[in-house]
Protein backbone atom coordinates (compact mmCIF):
# COMPACT_ATOMS: atom_id res chain seq x y z
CA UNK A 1 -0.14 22.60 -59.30
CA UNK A 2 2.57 19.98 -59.18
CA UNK A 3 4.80 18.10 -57.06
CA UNK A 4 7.22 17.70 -59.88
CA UNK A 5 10.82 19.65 -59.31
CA UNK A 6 10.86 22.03 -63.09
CA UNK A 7 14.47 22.50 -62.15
CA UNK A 8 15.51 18.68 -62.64
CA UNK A 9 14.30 18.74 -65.71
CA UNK A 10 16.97 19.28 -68.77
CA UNK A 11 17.49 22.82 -69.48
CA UNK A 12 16.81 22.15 -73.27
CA UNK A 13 13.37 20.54 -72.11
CA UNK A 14 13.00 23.61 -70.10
CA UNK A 15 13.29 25.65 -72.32
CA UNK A 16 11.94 24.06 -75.50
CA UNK A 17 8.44 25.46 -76.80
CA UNK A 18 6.06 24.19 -79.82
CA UNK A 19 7.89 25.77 -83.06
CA UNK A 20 5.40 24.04 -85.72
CA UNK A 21 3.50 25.89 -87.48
CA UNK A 22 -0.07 25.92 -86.12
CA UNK A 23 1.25 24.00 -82.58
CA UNK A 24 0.51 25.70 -79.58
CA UNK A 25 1.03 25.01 -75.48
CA UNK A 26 -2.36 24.54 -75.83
CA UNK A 27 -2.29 22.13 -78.31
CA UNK A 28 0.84 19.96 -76.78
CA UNK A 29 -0.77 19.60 -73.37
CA UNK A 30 -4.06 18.53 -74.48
CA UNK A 31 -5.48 15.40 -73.28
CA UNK A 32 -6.07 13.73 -76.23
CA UNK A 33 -3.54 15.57 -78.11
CA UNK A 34 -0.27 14.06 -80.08
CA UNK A 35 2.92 13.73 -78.50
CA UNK A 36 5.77 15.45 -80.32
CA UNK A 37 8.64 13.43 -82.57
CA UNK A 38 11.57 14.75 -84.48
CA UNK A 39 10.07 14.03 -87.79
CA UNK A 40 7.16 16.72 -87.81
CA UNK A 41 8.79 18.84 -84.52
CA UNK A 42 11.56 21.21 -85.22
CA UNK A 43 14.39 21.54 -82.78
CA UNK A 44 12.38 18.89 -80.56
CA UNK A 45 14.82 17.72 -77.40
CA UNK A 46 15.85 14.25 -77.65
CA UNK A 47 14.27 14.19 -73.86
CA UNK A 48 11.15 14.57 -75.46
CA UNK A 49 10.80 12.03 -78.35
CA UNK A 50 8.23 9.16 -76.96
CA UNK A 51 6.94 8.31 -80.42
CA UNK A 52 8.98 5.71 -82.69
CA UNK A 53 10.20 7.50 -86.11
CA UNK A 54 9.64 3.52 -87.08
CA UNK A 55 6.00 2.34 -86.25
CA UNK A 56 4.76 5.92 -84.81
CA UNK A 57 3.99 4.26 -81.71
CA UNK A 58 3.33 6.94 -79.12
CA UNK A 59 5.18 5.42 -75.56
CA UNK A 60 3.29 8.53 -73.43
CA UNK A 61 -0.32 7.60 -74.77
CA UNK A 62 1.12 3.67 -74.98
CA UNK A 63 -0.60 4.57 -78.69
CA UNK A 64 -0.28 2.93 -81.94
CA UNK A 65 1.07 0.15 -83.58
CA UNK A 66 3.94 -2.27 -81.77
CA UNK A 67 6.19 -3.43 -84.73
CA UNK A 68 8.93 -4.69 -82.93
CA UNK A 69 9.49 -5.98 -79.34
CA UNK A 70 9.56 -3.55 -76.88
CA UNK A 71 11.77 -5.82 -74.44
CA UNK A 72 14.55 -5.75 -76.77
CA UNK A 73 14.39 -2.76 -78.76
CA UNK A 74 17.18 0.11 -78.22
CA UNK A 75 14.84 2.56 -79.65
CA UNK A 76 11.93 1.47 -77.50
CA UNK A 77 13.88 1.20 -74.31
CA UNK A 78 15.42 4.91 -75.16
CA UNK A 79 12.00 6.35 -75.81
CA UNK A 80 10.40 4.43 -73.01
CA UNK A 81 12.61 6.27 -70.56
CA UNK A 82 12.04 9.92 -71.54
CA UNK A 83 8.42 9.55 -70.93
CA UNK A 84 8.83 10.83 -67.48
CA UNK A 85 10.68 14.31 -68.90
CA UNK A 86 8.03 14.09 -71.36
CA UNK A 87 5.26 14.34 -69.18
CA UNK A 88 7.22 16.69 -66.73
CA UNK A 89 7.63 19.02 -69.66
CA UNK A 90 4.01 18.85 -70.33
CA UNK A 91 3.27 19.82 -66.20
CA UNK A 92 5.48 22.95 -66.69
CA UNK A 93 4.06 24.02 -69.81
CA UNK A 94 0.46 23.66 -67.96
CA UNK A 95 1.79 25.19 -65.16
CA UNK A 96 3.29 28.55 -67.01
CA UNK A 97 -0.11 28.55 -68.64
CA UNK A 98 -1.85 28.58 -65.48
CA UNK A 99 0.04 31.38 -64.20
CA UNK A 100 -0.50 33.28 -67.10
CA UNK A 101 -4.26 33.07 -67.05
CA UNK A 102 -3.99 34.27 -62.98
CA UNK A 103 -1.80 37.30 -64.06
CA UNK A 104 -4.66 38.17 -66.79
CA UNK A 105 -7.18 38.08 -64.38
CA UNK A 106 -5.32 40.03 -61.69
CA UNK A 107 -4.76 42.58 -64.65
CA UNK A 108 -8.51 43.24 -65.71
């Protein structure tokens, strides 16, 4: 499904799944769905804040309001960077989700 390595990723990214209420896999990995911050996401991996506790911009969607500059802002530049994990987290979720929909079939 994916050229990306699962292994490289952080083993608390690995191993980190939706814990809020009414969050599922499904809901993380949808395309129009909201990416995860520490505010409103329990136990959430620092590798996988994107949006700003600040101005709830949302750096994987490149959502929401820009209240400061992004060329100079620690926060920005910190959650800037984990957008890759991010998204790599979001791959291996879809991916064990995949292969858990081909082991129901195989089983019916």
């Amino acid at each position: 499904m994916s050229d990306i390595d699962f292994a490289q990723l952080p083993e608390s990214v690995r191993d980190y799944r939706p814990q809020c209420p009414g969050c599922t896999p499904q809901k993380a990995i949808a395309a129009n769905g909201k990416s995860c911050s520490s505010y409103d996401c329990p136990g959430l991996p620092d590798g996988l804040k994107v949006t700003c506790d600040m101005c709830m911009y949302d750096f994987a969607k490149e959502d929401g309001q820009i209240k400061c500059d992004h060329s100079t802002c620690e926060t920005a530049a910190r959650l800037k960077a984990n957008v890759d994990t991010y998204r790599g987290w979001v791959r291996l979720i879809a991916a064990e989700m995949e292969a858990e929909a081909q082991s129901r079939k195989l089983t019916n």
